[in-house]
N, C-alpha and C. Protein backbone atom coordinates (compact mmCIF):
# COMPACT_ATOMS: atom_id res chain seq x y z
N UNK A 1 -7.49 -50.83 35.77
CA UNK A 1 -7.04 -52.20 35.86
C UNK A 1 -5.88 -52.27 36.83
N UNK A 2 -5.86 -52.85 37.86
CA UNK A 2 -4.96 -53.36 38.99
C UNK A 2 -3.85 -53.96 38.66
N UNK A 3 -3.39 -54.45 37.27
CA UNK A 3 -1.97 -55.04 36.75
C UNK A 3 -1.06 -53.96 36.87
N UNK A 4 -1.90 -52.64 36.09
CA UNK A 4 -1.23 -51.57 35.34
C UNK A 4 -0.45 -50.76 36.63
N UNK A 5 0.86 -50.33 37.14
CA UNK A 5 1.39 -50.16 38.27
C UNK A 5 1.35 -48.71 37.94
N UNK A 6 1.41 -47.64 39.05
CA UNK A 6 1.62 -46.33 39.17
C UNK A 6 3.42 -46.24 38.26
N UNK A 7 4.10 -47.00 38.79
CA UNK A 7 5.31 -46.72 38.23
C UNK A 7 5.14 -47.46 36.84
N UNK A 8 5.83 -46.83 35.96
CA UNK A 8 5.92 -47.41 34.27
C UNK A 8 7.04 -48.86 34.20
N UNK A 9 8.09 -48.78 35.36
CA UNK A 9 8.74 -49.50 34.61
C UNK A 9 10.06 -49.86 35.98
N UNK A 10 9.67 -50.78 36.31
CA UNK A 10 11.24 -50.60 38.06
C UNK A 10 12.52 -50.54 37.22
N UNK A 11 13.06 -50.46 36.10
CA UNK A 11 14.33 -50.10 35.40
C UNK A 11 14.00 -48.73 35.34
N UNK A 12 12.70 -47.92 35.19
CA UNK A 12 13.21 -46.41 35.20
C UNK A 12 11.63 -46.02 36.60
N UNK A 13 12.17 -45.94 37.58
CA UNK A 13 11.36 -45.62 38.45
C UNK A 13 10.73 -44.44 38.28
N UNK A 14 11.90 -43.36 38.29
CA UNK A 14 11.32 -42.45 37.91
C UNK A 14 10.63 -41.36 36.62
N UNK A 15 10.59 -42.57 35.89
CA UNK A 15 9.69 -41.99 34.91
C UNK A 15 8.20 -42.13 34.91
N UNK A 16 7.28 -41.06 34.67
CA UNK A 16 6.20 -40.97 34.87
C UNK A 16 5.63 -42.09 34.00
N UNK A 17 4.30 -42.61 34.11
CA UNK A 17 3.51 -43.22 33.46
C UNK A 17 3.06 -42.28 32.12
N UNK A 18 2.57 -42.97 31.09
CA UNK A 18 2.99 -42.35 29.12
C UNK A 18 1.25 -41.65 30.02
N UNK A 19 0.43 -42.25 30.80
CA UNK A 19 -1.37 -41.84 31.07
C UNK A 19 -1.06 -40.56 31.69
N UNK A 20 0.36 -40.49 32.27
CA UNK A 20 -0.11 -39.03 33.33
C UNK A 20 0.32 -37.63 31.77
N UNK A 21 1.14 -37.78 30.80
CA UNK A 21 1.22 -36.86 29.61
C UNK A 21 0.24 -37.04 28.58
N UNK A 22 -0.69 -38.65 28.23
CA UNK A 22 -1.12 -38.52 27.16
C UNK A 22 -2.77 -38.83 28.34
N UNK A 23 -3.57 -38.25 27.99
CA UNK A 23 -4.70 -38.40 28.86
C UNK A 23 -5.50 -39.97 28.11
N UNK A 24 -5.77 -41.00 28.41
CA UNK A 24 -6.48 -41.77 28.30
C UNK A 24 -5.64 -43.13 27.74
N UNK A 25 -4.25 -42.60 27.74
CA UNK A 25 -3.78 -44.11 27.17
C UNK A 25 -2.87 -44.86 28.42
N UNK A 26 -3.72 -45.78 28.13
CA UNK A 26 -3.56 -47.46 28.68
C UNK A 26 -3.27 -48.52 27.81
N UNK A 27 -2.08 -48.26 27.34
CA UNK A 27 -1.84 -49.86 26.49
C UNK A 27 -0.56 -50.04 27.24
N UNK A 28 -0.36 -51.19 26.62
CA UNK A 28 0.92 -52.30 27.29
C UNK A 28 1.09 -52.97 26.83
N UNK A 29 2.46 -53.81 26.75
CA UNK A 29 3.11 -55.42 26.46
C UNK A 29 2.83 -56.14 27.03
N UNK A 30 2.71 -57.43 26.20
CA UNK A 30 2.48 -58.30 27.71
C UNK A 30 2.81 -59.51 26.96
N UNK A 31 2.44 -60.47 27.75
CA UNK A 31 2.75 -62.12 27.61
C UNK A 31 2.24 -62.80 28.20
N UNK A 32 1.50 -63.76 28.04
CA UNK A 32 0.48 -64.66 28.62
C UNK A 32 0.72 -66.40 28.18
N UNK A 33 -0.12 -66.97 28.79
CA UNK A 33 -0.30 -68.14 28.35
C UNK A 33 -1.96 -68.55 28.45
N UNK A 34 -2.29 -69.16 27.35
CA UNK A 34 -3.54 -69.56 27.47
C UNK A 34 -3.78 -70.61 27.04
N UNK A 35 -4.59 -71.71 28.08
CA UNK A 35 -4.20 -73.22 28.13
C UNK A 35 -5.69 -73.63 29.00
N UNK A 36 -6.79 -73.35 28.82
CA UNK A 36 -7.70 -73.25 29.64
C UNK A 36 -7.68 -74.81 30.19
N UNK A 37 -7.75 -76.42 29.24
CA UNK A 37 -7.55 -77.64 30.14
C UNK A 37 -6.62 -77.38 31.68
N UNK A 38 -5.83 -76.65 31.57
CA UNK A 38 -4.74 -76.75 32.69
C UNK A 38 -4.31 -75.15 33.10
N UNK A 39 -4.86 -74.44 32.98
CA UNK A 39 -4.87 -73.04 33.09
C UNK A 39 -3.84 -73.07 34.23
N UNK A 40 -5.01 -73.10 35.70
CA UNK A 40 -4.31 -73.09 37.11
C UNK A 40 -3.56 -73.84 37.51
N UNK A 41 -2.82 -74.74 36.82
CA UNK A 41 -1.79 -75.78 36.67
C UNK A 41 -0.64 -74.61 36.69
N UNK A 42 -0.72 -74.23 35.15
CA UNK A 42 0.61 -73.32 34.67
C UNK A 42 0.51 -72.14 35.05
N UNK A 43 -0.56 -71.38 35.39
CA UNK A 43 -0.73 -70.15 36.16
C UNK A 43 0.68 -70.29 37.08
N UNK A 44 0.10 -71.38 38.39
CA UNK A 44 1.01 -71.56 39.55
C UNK A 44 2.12 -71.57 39.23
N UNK A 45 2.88 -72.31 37.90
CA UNK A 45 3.92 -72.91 37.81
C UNK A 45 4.58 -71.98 37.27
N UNK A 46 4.52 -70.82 36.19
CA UNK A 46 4.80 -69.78 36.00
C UNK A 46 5.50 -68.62 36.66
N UNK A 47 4.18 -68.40 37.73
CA UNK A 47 4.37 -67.56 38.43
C UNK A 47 5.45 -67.82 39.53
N UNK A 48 5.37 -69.65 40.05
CA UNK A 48 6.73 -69.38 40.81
C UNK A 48 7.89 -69.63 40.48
N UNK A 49 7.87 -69.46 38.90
CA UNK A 49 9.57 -69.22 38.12
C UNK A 49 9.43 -67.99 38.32
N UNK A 50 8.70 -66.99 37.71
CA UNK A 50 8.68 -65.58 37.73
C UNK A 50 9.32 -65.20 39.20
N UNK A 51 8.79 -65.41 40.30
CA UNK A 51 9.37 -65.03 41.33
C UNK A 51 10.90 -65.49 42.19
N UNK A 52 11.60 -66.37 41.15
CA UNK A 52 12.97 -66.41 40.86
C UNK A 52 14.24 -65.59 40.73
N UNK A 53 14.94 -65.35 41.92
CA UNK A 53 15.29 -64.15 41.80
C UNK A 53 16.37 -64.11 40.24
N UNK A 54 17.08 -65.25 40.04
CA UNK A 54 17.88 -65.11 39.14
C UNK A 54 16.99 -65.06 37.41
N UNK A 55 15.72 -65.57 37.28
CA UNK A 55 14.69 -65.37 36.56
C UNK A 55 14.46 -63.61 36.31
N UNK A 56 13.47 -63.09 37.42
CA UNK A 56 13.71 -62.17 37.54
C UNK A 56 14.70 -60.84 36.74
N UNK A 57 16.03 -61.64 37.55
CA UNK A 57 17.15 -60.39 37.38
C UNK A 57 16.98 -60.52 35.83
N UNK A 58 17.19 -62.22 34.86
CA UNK A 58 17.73 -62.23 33.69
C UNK A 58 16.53 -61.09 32.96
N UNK A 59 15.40 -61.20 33.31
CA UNK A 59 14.29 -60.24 32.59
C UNK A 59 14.47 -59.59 32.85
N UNK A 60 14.72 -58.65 33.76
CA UNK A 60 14.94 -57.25 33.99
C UNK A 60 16.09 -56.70 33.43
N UNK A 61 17.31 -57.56 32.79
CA UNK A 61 18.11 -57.32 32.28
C UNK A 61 17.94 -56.81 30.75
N UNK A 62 16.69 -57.99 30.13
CA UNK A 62 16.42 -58.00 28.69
C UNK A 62 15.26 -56.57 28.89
N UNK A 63 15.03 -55.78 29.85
CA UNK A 63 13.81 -54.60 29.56
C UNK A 63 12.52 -55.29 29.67
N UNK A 64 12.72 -56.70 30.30
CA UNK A 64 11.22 -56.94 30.58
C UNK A 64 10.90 -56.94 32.15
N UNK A 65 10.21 -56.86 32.76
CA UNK A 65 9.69 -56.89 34.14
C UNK A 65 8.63 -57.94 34.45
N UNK A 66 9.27 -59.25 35.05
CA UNK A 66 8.28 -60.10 35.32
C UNK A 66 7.01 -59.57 36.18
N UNK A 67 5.62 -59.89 35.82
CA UNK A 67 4.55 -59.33 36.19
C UNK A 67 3.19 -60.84 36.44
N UNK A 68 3.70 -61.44 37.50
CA UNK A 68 3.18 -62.65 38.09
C UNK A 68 1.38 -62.63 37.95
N UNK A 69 0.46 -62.94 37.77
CA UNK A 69 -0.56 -62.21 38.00
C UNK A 69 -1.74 -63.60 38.03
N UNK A 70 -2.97 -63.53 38.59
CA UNK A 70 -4.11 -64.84 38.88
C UNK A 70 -4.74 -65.13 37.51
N UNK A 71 -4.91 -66.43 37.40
CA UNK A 71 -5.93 -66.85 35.70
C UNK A 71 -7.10 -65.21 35.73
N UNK A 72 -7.55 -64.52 36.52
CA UNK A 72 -8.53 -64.01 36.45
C UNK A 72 -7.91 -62.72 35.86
N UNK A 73 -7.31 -62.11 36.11
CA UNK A 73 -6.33 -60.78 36.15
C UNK A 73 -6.10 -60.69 34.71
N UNK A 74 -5.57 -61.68 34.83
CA UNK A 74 -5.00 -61.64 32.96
C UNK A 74 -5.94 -61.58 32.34
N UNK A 75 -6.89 -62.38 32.16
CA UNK A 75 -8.13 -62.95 31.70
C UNK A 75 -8.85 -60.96 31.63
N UNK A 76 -8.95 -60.40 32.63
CA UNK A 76 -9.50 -59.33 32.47
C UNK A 76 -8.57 -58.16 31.60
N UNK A 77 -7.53 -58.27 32.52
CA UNK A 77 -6.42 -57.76 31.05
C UNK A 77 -6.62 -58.20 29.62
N UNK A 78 -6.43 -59.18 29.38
CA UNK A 78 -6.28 -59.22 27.68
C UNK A 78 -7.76 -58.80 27.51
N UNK A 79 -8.97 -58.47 28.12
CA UNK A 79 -9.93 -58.50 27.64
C UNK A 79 -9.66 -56.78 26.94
N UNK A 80 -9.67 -55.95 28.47
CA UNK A 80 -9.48 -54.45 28.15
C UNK A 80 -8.53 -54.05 27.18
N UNK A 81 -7.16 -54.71 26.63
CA UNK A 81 -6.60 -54.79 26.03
C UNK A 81 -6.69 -54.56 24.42
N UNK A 82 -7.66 -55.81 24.66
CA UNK A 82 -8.20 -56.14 22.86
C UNK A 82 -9.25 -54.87 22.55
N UNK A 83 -10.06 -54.58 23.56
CA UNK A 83 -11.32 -53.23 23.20
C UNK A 83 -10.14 -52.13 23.24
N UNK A 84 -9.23 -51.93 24.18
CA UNK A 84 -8.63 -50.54 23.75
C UNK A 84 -7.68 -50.51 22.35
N UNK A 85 -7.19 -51.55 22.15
CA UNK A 85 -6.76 -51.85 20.58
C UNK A 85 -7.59 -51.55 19.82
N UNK A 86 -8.61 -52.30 19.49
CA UNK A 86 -9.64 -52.63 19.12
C UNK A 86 -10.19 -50.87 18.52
N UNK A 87 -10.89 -50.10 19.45
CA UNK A 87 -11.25 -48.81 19.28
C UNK A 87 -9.99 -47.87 18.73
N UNK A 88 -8.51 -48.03 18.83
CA UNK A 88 -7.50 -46.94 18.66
C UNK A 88 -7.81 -47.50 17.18
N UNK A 89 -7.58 -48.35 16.76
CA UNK A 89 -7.36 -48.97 15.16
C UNK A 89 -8.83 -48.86 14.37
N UNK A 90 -9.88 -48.57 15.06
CA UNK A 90 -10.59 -48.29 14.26
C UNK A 90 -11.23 -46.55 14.32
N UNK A 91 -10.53 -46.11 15.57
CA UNK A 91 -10.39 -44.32 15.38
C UNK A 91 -9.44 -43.77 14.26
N UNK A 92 -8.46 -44.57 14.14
CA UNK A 92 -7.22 -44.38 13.40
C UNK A 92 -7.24 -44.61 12.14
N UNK A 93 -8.83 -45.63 11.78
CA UNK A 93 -9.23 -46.02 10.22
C UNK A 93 -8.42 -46.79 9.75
N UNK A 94 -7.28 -47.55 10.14
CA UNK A 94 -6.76 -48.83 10.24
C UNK A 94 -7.81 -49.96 9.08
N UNK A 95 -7.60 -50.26 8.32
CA UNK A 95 -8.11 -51.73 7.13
C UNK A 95 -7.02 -51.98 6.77
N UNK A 96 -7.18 -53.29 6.98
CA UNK A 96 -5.85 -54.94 6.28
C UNK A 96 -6.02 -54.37 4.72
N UNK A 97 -4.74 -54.77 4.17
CA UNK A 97 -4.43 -54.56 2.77
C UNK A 97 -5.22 -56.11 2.43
C-alpha cells in the first residue's frame, strides 16, 4: 500500500519500519473521514488544512504526522486495514465477552 512510507515516522527518521524486524506486519493509526454525499468536498478541504504549515507543525508536535491522501487511497487503506485486523484477531482467537 502506497500510504505506508519507507520511513516509520519524520519525528524519528531514523528508525526502521516495526515490517523490516517483524516480517509481515503492516498495521497503523489513522484518521479519516467518511462522508460519501460530499466525500470530494472534504477530501479537498482537509487536505489543504493538512498542508498548513502551522497545522502541520501543531501535529507533529502532538506525535501525529499529517498524511494528506485521495478519497481512493484511504478508501483502499481502511479496506486492507480492516482484513489485516480482521485475520490478527481471529489468529489470536480474540471473542467479545
Amino acid at each position: 500500500m502506497k500510504l505506508l512510507r519507507k520511513a516509520v515516522f519524520a519525528l524519528l527518521p531514523d528508525l526502521p519500519p516495526v515490517g523490516e524486524t517483524v516480517p509481515g506486519y503492516n498495521f497503523a493509526v489513522c484518521g479519516g473521514l467518511i462522508a460519501p454525499a460530499i466525500v470530494n468536498t472534504l477530501n479537498a478541504a482537509v487536505n489543504k488544512v493538512l498542508a498548513t504549515p502551522a497545522i502541520r507543525e501543531r501535529m507533529m508536535g502532538l506525535g501525529l504526522e499529517p498524511f494528506p491522501s485521495t478519497v481512493e487511497e484511504f478508501r483502499k487503506f481502511a479496506v486492507e486495514q480492516h482484513g489485516q485486523w480482521g485475520r490478527s484477531i481471529k489468529d489470536a482467537g480474540i471473542q467479545p465477552e
